[in-house]
Protein backbone atom coordinates (compact mmCIF):
# COMPACT_ATOMS: atom_id res chain seq x y z
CA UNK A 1 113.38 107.30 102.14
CA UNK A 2 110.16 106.41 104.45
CA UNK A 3 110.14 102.77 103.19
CA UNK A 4 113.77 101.94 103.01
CA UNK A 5 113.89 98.06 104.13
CA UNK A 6 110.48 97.34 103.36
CA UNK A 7 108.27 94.67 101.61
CA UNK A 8 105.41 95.24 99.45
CA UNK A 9 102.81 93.31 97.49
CA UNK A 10 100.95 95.03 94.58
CA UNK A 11 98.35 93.20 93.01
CA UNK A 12 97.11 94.56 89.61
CA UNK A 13 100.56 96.26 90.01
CA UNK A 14 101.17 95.84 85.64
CA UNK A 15 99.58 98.52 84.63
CA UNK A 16 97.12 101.85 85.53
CA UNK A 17 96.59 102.95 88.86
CA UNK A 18 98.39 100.19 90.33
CA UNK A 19 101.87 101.04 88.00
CA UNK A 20 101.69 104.22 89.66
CA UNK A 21 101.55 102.70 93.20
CA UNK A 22 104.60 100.51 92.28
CA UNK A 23 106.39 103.41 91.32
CA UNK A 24 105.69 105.35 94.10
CA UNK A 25 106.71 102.89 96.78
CA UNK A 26 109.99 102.30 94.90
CA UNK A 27 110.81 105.99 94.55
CA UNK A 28 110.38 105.35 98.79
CA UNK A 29 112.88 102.31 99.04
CA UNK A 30 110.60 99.52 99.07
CA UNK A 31 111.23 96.39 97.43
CA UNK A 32 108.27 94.60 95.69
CA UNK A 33 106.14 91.86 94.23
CA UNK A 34 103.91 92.79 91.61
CA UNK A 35 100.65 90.22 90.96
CA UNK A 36 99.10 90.82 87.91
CA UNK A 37 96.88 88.57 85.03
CA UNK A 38 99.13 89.93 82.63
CA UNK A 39 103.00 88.24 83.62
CA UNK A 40 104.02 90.75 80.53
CA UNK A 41 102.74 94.02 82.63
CA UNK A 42 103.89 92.91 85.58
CA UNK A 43 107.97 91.88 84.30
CA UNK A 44 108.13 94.92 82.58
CA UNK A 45 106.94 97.07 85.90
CA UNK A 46 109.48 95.13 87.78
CA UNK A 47 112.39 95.57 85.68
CA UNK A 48 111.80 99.41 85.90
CA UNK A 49 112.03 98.78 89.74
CA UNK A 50 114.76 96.68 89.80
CA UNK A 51 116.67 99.57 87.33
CA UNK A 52 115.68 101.92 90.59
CA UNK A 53 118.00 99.56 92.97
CA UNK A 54 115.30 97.97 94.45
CA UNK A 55 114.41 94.59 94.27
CA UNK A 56 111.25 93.29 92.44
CA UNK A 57 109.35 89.99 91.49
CA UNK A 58 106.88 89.82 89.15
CA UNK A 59 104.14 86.75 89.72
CA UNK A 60 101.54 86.52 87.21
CA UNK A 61 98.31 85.03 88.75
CA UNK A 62 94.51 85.26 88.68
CA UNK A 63 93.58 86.15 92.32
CA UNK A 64 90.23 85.56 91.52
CA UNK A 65 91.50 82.36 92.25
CA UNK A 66 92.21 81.65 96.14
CA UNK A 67 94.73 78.63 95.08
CA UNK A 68 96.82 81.02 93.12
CA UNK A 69 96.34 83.83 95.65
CA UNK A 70 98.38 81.00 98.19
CA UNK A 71 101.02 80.61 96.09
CA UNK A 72 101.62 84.23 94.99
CA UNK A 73 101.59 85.01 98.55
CA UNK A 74 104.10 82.20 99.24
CA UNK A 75 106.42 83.22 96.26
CA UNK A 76 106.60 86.38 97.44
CA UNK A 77 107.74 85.35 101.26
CA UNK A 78 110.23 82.74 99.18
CA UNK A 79 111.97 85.54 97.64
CA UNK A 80 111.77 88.26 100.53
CA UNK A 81 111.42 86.49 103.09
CA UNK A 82 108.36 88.81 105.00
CA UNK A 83 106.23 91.24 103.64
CA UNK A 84 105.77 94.19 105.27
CA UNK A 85 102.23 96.08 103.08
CA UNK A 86 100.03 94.97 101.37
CA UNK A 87 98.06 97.00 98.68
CA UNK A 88 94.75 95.49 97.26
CA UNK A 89 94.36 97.00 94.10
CA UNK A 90 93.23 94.71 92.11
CA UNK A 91 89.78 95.37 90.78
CA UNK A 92 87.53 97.07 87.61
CA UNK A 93 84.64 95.60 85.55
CA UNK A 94 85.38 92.33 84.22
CA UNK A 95 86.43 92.12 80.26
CA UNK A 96 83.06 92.32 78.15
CA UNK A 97 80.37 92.07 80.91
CA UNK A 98 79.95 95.93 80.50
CA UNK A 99 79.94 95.74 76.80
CA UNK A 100 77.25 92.99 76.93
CA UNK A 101 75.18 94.25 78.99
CA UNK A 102 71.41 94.57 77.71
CA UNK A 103 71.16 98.57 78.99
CA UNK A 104 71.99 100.76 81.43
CA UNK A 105 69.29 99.90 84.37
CA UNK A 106 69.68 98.01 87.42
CA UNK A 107 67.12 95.43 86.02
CA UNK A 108 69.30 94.69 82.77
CA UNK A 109 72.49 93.85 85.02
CA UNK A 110 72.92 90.00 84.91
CA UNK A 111 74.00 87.45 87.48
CA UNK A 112 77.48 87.23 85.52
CA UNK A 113 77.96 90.86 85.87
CA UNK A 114 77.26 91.10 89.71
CA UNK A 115 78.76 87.56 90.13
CA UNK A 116 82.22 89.49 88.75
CA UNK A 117 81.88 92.71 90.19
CA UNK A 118 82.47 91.02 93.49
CA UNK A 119 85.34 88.38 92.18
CA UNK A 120 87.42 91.24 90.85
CA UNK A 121 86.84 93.84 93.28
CA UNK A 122 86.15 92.46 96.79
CA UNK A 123 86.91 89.48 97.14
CA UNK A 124 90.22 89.33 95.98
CA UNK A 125 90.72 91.95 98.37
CA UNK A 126 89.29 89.31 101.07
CA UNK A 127 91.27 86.40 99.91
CA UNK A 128 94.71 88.48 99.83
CA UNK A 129 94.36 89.67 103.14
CA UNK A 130 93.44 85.96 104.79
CA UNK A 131 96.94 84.96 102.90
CA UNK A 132 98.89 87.28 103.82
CA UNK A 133 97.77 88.93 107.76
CA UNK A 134 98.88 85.97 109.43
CA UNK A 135 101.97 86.64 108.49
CA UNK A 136 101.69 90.42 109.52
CA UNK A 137 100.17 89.22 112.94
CA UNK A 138 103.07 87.54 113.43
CA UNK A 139 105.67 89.90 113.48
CA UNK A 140 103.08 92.46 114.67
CA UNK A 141 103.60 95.13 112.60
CA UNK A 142 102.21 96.31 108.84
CA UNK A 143 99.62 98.33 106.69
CA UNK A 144 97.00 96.85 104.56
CA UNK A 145 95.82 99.57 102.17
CA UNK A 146 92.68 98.75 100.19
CA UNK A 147 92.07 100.66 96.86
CA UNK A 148 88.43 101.61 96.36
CA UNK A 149 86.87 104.22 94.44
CA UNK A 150 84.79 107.37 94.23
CA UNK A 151 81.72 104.97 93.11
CA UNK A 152 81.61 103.46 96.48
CA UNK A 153 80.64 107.00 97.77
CA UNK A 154 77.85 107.81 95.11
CA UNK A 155 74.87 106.22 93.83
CA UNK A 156 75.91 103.34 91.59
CA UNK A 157 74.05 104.20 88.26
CA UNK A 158 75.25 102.50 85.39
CA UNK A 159 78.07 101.39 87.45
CA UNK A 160 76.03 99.83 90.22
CA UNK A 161 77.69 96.35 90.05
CA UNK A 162 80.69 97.78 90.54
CA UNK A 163 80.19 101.02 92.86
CA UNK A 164 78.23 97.52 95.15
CA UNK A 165 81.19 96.12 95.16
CA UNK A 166 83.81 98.83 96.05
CA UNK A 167 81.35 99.68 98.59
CA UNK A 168 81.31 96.87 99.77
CA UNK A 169 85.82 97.36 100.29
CA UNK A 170 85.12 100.46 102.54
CA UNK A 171 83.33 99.05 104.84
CA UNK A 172 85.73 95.59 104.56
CA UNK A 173 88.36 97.97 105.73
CA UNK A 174 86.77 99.45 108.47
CA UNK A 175 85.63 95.71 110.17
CA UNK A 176 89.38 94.87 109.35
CA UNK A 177 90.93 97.79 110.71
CA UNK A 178 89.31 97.17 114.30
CA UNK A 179 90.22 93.52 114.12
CA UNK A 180 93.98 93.75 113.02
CA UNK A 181 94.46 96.56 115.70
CA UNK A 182 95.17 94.87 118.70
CA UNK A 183 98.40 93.08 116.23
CA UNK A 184 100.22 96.87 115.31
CA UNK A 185 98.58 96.71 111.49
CA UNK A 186 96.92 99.57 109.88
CA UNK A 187 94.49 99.16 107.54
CA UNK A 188 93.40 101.96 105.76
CA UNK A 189 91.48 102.96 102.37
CA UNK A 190 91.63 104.77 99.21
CA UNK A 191 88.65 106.19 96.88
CA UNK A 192 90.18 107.10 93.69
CA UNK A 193 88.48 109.30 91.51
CA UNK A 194 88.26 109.59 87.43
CA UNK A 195 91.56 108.26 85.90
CA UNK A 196 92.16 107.49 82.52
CA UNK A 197 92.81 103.74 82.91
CA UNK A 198 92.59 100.92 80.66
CA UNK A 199 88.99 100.52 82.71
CA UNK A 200 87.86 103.95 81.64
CA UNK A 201 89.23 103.45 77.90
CA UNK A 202 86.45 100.21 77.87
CA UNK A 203 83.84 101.66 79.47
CA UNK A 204 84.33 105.20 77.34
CA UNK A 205 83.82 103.00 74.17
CA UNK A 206 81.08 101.23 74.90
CA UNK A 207 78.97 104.10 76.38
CA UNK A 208 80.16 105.74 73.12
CA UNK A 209 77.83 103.43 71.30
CA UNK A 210 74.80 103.94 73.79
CA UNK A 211 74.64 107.90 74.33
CA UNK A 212 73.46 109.65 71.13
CA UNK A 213 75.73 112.97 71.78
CA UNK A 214 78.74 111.02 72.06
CA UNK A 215 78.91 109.33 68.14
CA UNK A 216 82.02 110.13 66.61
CA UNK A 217 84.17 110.79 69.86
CA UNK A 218 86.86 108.92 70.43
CA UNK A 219 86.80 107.20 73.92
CA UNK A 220 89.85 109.80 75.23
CA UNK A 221 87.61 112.43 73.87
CA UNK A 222 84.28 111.06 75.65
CA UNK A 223 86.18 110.40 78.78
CA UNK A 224 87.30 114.39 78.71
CA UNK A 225 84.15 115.77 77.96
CA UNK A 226 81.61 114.03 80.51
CA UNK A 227 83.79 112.13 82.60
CA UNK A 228 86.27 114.23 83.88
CA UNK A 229 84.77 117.71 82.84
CA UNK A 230 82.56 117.86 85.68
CA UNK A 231 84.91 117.27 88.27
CA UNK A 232 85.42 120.07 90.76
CA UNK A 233 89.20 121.07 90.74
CA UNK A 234 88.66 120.56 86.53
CA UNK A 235 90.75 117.85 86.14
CA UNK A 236 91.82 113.82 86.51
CA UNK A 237 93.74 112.20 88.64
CA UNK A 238 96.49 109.92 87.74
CA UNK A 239 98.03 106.81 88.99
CA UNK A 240 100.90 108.88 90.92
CA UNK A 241 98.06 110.76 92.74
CA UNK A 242 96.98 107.68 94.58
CA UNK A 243 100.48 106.36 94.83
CA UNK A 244 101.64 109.27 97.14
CA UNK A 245 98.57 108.13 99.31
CA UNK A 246 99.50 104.62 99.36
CA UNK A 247 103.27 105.80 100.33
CA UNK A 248 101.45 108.09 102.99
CA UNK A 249 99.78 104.99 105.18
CA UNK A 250 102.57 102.61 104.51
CA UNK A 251 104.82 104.94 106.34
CA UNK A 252 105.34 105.74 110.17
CA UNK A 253 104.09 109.22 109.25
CA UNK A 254 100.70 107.23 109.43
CA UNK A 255 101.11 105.01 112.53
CA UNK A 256 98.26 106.28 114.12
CA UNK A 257 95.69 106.49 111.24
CA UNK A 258 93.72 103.00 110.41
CA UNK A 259 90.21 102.61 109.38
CA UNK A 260 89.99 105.62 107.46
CA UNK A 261 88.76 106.34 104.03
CA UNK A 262 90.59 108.87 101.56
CA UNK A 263 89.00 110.51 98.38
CA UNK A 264 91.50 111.37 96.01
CA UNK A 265 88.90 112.59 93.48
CA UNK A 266 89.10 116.52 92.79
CA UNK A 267 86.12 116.81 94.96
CA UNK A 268 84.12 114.40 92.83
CA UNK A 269 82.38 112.67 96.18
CA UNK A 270 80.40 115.80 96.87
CA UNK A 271 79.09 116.83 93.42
């Protein structure tokens, strides 16, 4: 197993893309902390690692908070004692601004809704990493893997407070990657595509109510049709797609690789 021995954190690890992570670095041997908002997500992901052999601890906490992003960090040395990755994948569109949103143009997009956009999806990526790389300088050694998404690549559209912030995690990696270097940590970056998240199952119902040709769909149905029909290869991702990933720069097999960027999106970057 490439991650036999190891430590990980997993923040939004309760449910969606980051479920799939978790299960992917257990399937690898790595024992893990799982941060999520919801302590119910996050104790039932961890007792289907612990039922893998592997040892888990679930901390529910709002890392939009820095205090709470201290302690989670310091629970999970308490129990491990080290941590070895860490995988910032925290993020989405925070519950209702969407949905409340006047319309679809830049101009409608309130304070609240860019204000959140960056809470959610950089800088708890920002304040994770301050908590927990001194710790990784330390023992020089580790990979920081940031979890993006296709919308940092593309025009932001109706999405634009969101594809900002994502964006704005690329190019966080890359400035971190060159910093952390000279310490033996990796930090690297992944762009996931279209998944069928609990993200996409909001943001499918409330565009449902906006675009005309879309009354009467249901939001799986909406999310088939013009979300994930157009992409290239003709077809989602899902949560184990970007776990392999994750498990790919976590791993020696990656020791040389940091700063880099990976789509996993069916080729949606380039349509």
């Amino acid at each position: 197993m490439k991650l036999e021995g190891k430590v990980a954190i997993v923040t939004g690890g309760g449910q969606g893309i980051g479920e799939g992570i978790v299960r992917c670095l257990a399937d690898e041997g790595a024992d893990i902390a799982i941060i999520d908002i919801n302590g119910d997500n996050a104790r039932k992901v961890a007792d289907e690692v612990k039922s893998q052999g592997r040892k888990a601890l679930a901390i529910e906490a709002d890392i939009t908070d820095n205090d709470k992003v201290v302690k989670a960090v310091q629970d999970t040395l308490d129990f491990f004692g080290k941590i070895d990755i860490l995988v910032n994948n925290v993020g989405g569109y925070p519950l209702g601004d969407f949905e409340e949103s006047s319309g679809m143009s830049i101009l409608d997009r309130t304070d609240k809704e860019w204000d959140g956009c960056y809470e959610l999806n950089l800088k708890t990526q920002v304040s994770m990493t301050r908590a927990v790389a001194p710790h990784l300088t330390r023992q020089k050694s580790g990979k920081i893997i940031n979890i993006s998404s296709v919308s940092a690549r593309t025009p932001g559209g109706w999405l634009i407070c969101y594809a900002t912030a994502k964006a704005g995690v690329v190019h966080f990696t890359r400035s971190l990657a060159r910093e952390l270097a000279g310490n033996n940590i990796n930090v690297n970056c992944i762009c996931p595509g279209v998944l069928y998240t609990p993200l996409w199952e909001r943001g499918c119902a409330a565009l449902i109510e906006r675009i005309p040709e879309a009354k009467g769909l249901t939001p799986r149905e909406f999310f088939d049709k013009f979300i994930a029909a157009p992409v290239p290869l003709g077809r989602p991702q899902t949560p184990e797609d970007i776990g392999h990933a994750v498990v790919f720069f976590a791993s020696e097999e990656a020791k040389n690789i940091t700063g880099q960027t990976l789509d996993i999106d069916g080729g949606s970057a380039f349509v």
